[in-house]
Every structure is written in C-alpha cells, then in structure tokens.
C-alpha atoms as a PDB file:
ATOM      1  CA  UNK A   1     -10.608   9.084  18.883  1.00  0.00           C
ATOM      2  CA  UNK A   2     -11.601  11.791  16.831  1.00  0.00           C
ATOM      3  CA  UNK A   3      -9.817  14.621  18.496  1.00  0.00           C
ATOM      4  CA  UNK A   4      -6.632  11.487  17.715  1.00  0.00           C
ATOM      5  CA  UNK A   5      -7.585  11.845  13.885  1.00  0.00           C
ATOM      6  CA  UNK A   6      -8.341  15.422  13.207  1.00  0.00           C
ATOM      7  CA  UNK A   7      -5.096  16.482  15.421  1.00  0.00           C
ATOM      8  CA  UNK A   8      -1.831  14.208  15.985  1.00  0.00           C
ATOM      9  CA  UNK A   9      -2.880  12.132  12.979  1.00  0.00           C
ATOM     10  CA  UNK A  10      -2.972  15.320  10.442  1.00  0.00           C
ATOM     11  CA  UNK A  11       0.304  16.369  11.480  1.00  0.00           C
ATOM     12  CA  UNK A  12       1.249  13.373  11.114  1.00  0.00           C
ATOM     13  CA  UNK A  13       0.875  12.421   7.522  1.00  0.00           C
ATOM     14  CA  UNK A  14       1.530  15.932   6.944  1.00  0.00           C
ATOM     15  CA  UNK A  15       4.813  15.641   8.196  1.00  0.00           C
ATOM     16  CA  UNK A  16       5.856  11.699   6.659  1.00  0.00           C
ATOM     17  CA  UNK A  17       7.498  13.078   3.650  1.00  0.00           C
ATOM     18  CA  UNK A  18      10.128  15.012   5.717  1.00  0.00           C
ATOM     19  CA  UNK A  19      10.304  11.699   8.309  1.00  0.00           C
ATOM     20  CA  UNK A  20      11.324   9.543   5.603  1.00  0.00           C
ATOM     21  CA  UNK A  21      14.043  11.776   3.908  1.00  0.00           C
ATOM     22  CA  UNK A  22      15.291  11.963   7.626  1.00  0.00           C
ATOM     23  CA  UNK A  23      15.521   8.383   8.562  1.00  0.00           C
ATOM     24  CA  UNK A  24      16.285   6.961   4.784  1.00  0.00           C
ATOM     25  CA  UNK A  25      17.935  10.134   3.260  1.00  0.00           C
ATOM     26  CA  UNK A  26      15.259   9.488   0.033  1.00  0.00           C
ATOM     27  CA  UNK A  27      12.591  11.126  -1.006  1.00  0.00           C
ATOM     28  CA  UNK A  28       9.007   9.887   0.141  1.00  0.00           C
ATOM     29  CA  UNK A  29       8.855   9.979  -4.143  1.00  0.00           C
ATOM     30  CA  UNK A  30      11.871   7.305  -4.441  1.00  0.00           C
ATOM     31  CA  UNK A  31      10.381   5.387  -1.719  1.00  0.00           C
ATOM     32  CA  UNK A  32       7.144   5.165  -4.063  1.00  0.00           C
ATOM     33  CA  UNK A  33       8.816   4.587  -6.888  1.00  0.00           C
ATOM     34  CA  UNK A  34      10.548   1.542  -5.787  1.00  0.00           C
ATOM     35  CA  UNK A  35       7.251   0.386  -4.219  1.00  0.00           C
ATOM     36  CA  UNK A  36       5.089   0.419  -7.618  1.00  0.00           C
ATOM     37  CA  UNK A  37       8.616  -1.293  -9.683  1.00  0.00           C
ATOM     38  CA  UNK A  38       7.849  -3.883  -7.169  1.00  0.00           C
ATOM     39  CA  UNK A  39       4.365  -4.278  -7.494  1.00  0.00           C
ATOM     40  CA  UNK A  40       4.621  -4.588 -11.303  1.00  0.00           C
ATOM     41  CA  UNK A  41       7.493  -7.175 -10.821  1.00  0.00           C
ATOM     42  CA  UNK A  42       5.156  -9.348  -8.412  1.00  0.00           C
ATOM     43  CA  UNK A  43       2.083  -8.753 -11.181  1.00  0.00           C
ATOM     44  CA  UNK A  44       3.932  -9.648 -14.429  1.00  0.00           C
ATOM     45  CA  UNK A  45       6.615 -12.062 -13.760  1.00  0.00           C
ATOM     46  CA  UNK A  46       4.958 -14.106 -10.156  1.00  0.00           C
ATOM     47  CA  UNK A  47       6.086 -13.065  -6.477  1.00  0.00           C
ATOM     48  CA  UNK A  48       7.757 -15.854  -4.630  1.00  0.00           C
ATOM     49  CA  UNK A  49       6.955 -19.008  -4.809  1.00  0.00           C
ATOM     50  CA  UNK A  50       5.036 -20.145  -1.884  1.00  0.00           C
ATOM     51  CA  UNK A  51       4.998 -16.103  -0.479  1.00  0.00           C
ATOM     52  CA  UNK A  52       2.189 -13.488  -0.834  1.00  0.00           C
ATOM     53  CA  UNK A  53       1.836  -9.942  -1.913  1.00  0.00           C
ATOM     54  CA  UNK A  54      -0.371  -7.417  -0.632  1.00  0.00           C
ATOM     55  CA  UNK A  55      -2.413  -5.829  -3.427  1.00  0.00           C
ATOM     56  CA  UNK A  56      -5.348  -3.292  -4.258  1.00  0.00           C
ATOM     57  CA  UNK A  57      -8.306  -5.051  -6.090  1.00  0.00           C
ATOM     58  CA  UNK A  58     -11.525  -3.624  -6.762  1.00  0.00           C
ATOM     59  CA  UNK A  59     -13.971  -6.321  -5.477  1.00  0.00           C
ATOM     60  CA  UNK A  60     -17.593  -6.366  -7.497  1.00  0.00           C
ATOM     61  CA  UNK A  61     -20.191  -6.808  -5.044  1.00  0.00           C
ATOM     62  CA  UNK A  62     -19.423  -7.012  -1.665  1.00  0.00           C
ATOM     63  CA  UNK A  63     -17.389 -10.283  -1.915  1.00  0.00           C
ATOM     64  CA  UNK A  64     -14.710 -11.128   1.540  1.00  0.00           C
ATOM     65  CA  UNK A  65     -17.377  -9.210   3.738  1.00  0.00           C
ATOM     66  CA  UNK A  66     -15.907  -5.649   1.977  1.00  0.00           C
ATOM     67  CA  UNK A  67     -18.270  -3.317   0.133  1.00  0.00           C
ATOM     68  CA  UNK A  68     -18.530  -3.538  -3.434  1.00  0.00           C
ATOM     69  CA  UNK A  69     -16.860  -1.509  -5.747  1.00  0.00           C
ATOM     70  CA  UNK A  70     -13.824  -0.549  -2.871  1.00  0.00           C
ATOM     71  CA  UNK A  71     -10.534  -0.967  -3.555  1.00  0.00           C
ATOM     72  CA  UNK A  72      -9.386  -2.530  -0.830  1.00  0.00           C
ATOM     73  CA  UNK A  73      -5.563  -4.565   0.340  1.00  0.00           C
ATOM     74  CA  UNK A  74      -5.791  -8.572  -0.402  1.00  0.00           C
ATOM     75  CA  UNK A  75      -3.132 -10.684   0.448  1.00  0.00           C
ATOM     76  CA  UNK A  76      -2.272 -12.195  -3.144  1.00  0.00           C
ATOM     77  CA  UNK A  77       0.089 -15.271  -4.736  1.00  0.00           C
ATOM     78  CA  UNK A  78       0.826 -14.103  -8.041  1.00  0.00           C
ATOM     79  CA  UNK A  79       1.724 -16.741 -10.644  1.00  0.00           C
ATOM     80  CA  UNK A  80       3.094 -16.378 -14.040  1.00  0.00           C
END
C-alpha cells in the first residue's frame, strides 16, 4: 500500500488538473470555483429541504469518534 501511495497515487493527483480539462474542457480552477459558489449557497440560504451537504467542520474535542481540532467531511442539513 505504500509503494500504491508514494507511486501511482502521486502521479495521480499530479496529473488531475490536466484529466479534468480533458474530460470537462474546464479548468480544475472553474471546477473549484463552482464548488465553493455552491457551498456558500447551501451555508447562507439552506440546501434542500429534506437533502444533505457534505461539509468541513472543525470538531473541538474529539466529538463523532474524530480527533479534535481536525477538519474533517460531515454530512450536514443546512437551514435558513
């Protein structure tokens, strides 16, 4: 597994930006941008109703079974 992550997984993520322009013809930059319009959409107006949003929260003290202080993906419902 480590061979996997210090070979084939550099090259990988070295290598994403130029995947996505091929397969979506934007920049890995655009693709960004759109992702953090949406994120502040779902955090200031409410994501769907009834649907969940994946966000980045900084949990204090090792709450969920994650260390403390990470900032770690939680499945969130956002309401105005």
């Amino acid at each position: 597994m480590q061979e996997y992550f210090q070979g084939e997984f550099i090259e990988k993520v070295a290598k994403r930006g130029a995947e996505i322009i091929d397969v979506c013809g934007k920049s890995s930059a655009a693709s960004a941008a759109a992702a953090i319009c949406e994120h502040m959409h779902d955090w200031w107006f409410g994501n769907q109703q009834g649907g969940w949003v994946s966000m980045g929260v900084i949990v204090e003290g090792g709450k969920y079974g994650i260390d403390g202080d990470l900032c770690f993906s939680y499945p969130c419902n956002v309401n105005e």
